[in-house]
N, C-alpha and C. Protein backbone atom coordinates (compact mmCIF):
# COMPACT_ATOMS: atom_id res chain seq x y z
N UNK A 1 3.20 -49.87 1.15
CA UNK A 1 2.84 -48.57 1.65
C UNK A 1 3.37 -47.52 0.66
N UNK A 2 2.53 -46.49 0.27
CA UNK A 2 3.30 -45.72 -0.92
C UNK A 2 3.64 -44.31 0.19
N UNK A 3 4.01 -43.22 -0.99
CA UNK A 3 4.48 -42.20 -0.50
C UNK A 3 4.01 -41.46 0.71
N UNK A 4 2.75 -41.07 0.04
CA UNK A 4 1.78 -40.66 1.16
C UNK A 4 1.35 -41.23 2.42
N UNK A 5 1.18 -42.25 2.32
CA UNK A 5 1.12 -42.88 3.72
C UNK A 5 1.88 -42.50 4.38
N UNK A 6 3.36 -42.92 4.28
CA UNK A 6 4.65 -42.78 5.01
C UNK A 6 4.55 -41.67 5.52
N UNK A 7 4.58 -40.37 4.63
CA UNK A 7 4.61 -39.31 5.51
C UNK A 7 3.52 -39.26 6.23
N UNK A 8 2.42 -39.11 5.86
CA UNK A 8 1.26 -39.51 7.03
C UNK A 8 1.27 -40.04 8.37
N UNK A 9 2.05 -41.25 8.09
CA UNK A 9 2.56 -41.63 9.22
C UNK A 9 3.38 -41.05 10.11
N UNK A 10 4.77 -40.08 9.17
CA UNK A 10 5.46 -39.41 10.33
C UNK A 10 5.25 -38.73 11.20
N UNK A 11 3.90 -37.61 10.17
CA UNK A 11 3.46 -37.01 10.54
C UNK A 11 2.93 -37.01 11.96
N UNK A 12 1.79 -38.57 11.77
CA UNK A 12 0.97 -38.57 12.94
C UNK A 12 2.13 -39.25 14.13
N UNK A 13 3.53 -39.79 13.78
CA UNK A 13 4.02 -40.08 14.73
C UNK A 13 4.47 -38.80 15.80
N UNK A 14 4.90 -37.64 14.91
CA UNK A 14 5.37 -36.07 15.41
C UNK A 14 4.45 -35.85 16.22
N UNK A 15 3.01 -35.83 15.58
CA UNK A 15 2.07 -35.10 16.37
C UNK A 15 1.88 -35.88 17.68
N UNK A 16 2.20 -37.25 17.95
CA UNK A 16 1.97 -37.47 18.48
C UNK A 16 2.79 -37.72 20.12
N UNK A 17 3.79 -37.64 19.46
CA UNK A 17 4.83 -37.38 20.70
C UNK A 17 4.91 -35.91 22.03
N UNK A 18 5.76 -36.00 22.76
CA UNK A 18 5.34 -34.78 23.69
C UNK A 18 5.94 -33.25 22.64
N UNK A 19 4.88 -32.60 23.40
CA UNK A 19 5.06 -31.10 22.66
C UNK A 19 5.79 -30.23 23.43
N UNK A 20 6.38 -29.72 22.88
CA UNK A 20 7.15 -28.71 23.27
C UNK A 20 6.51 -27.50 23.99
N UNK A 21 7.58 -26.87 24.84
CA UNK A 21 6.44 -25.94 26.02
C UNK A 21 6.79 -24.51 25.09
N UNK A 22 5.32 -23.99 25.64
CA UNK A 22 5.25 -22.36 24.64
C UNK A 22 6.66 -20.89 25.76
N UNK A 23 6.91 -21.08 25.24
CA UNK A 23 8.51 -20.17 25.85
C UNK A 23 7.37 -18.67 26.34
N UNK A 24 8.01 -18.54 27.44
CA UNK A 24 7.11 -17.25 28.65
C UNK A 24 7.14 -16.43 27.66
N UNK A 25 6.42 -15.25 28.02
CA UNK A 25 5.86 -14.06 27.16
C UNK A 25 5.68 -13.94 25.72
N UNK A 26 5.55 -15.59 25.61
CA UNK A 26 5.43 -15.13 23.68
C UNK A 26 3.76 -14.71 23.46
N UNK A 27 3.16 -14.95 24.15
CA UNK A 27 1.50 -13.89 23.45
C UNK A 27 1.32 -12.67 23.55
N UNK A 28 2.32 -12.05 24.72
CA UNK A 28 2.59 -10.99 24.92
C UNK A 28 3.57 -9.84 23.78
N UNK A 29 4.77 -10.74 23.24
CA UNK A 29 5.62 -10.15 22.15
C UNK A 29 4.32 -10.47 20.93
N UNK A 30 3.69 -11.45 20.68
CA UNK A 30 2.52 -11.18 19.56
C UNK A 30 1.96 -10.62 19.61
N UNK A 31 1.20 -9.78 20.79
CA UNK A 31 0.17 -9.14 20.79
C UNK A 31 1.14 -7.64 20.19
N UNK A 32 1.65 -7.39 21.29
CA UNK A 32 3.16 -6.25 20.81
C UNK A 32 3.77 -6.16 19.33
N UNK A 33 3.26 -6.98 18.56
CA UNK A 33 4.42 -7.33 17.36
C UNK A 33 3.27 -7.05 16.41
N UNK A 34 2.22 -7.29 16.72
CA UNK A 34 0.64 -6.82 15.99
C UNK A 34 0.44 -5.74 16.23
N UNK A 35 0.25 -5.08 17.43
CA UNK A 35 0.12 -3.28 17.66
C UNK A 35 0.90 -2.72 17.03
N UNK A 36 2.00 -3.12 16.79
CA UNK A 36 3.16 -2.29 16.01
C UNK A 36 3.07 -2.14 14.65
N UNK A 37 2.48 -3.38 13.96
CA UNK A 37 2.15 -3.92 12.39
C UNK A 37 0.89 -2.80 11.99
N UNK A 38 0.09 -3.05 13.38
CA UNK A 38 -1.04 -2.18 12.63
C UNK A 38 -0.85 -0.63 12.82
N UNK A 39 0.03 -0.38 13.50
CA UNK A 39 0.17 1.11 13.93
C UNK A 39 0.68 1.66 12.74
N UNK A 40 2.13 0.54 11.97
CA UNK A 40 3.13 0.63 10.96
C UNK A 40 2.00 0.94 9.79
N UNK A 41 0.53 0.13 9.49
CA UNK A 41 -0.14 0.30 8.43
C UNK A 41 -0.95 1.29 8.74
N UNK A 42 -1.72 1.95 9.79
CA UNK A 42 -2.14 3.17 9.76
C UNK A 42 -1.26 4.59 9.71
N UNK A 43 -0.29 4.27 9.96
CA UNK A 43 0.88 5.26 9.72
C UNK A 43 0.78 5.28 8.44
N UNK A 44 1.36 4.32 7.35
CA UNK A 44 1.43 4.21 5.84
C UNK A 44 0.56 4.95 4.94
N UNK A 45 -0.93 4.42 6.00
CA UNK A 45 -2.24 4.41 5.15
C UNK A 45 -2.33 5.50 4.83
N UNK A 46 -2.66 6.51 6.32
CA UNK A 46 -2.91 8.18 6.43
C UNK A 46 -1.85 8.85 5.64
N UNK A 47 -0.48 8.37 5.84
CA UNK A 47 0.44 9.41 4.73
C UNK A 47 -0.07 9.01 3.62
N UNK A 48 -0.34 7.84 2.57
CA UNK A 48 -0.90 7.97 1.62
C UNK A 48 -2.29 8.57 0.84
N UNK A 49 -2.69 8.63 1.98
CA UNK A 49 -4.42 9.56 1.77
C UNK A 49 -3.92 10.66 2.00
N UNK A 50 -3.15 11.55 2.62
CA UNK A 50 -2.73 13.05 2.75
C UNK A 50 -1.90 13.27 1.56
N UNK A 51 -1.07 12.56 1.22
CA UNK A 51 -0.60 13.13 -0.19
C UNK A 51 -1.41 13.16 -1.48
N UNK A 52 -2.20 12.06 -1.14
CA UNK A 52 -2.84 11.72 -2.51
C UNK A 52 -4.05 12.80 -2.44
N UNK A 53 -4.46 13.46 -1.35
CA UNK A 53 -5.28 14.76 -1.02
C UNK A 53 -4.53 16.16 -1.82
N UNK A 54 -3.30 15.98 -1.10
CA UNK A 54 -2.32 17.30 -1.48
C UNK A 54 -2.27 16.90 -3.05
N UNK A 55 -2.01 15.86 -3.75
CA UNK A 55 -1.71 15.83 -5.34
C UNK A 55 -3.14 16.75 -5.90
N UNK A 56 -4.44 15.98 -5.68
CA UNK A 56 -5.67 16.76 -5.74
C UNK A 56 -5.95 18.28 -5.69
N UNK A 57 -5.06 18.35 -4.65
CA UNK A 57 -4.89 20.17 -4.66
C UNK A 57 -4.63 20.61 -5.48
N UNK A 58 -3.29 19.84 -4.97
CA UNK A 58 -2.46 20.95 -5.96
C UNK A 58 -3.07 20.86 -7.37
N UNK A 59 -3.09 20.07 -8.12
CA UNK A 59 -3.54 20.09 -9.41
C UNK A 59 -4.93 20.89 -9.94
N UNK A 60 -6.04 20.87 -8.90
CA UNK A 60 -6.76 21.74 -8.98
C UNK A 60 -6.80 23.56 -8.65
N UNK A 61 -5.35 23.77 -8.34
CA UNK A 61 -5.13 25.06 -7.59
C UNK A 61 -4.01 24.91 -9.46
N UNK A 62 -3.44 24.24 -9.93
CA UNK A 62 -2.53 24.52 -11.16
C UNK A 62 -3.95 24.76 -12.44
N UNK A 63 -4.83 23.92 -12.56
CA UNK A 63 -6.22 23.71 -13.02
C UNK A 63 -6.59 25.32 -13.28
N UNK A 64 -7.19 26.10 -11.96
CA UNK A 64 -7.34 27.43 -12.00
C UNK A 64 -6.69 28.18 -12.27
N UNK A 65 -5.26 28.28 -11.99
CA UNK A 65 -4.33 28.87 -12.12
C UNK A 65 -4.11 28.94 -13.64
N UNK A 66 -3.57 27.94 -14.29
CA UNK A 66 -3.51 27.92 -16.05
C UNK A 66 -4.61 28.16 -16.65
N UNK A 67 -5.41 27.16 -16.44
CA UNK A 67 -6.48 26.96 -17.67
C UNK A 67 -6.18 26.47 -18.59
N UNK A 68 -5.58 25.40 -18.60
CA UNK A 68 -5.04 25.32 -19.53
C UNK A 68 -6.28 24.39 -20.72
N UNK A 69 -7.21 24.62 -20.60
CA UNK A 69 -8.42 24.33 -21.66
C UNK A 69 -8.38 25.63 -22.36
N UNK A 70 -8.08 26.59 -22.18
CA UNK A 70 -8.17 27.81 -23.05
C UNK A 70 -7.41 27.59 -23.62
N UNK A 71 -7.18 28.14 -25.43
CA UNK A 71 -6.16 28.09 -26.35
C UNK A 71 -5.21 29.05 -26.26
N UNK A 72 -3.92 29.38 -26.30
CA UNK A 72 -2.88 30.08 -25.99
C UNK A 72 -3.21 30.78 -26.74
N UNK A 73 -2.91 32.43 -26.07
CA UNK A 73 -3.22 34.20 -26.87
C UNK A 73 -2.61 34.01 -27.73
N UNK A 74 -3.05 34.84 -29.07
CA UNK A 74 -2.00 34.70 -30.47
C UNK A 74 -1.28 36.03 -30.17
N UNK A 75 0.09 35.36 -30.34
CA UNK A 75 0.97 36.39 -29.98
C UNK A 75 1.47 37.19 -31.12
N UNK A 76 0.83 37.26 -32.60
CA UNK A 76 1.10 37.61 -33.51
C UNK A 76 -0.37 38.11 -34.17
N UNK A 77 -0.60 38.81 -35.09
CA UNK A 77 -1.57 39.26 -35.83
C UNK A 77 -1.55 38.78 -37.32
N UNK A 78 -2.50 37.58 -37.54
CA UNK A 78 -2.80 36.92 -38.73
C UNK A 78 -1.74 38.31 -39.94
N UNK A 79 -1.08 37.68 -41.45
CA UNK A 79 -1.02 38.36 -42.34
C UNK A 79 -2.03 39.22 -43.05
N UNK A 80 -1.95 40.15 -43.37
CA UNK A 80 -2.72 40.58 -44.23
C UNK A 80 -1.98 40.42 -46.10
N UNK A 81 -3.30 39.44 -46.26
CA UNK A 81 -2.68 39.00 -47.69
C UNK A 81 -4.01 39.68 -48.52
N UNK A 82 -4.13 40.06 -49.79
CA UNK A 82 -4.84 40.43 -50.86
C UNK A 82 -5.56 41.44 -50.67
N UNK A 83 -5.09 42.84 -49.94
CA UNK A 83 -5.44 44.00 -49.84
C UNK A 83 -4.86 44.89 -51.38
């Protein structure tokens, strides 16, 4: 009999013995333990879509605000050379 078998075998001996009883209110703490998980990820989700809204803003409210595609005013007046 090689490796695999053996455990195979334990296996099907485990499965096959009496099962253990499901302890009171555990579908109830799962169901509870899932409402909470998904509440925990729509909580997450929405703060991450509201900031990532507000970054958008803001950057488009800094966007108008600078301009910064325009070239900076010359704050000096070219030389006058060979007059």
């Amino acid at each position: 009999m090689s490796a695999p078998d053996r455990k195979e075998d334990a296996v099907r001996r485990m499965l096959d013995g009496p099962h253990p009883l499901v302890p009171p209110g555990l579908t109830a703490r799962a169901v509870a333990r899932g409402e909470r998980t998904l509440a925990h990820r729509r909580f997450v989700r929405a703060t991450a879509l509201t900031l990532a809204a507000v970054a958008v803003l803001v950057l488009v409210v800094w966007g108008v605000v600078a301009q910064p595609w325009l070239p900076p005013p010359a704050s000096t007046t070219p030389p006058l050379e060979g007059w």
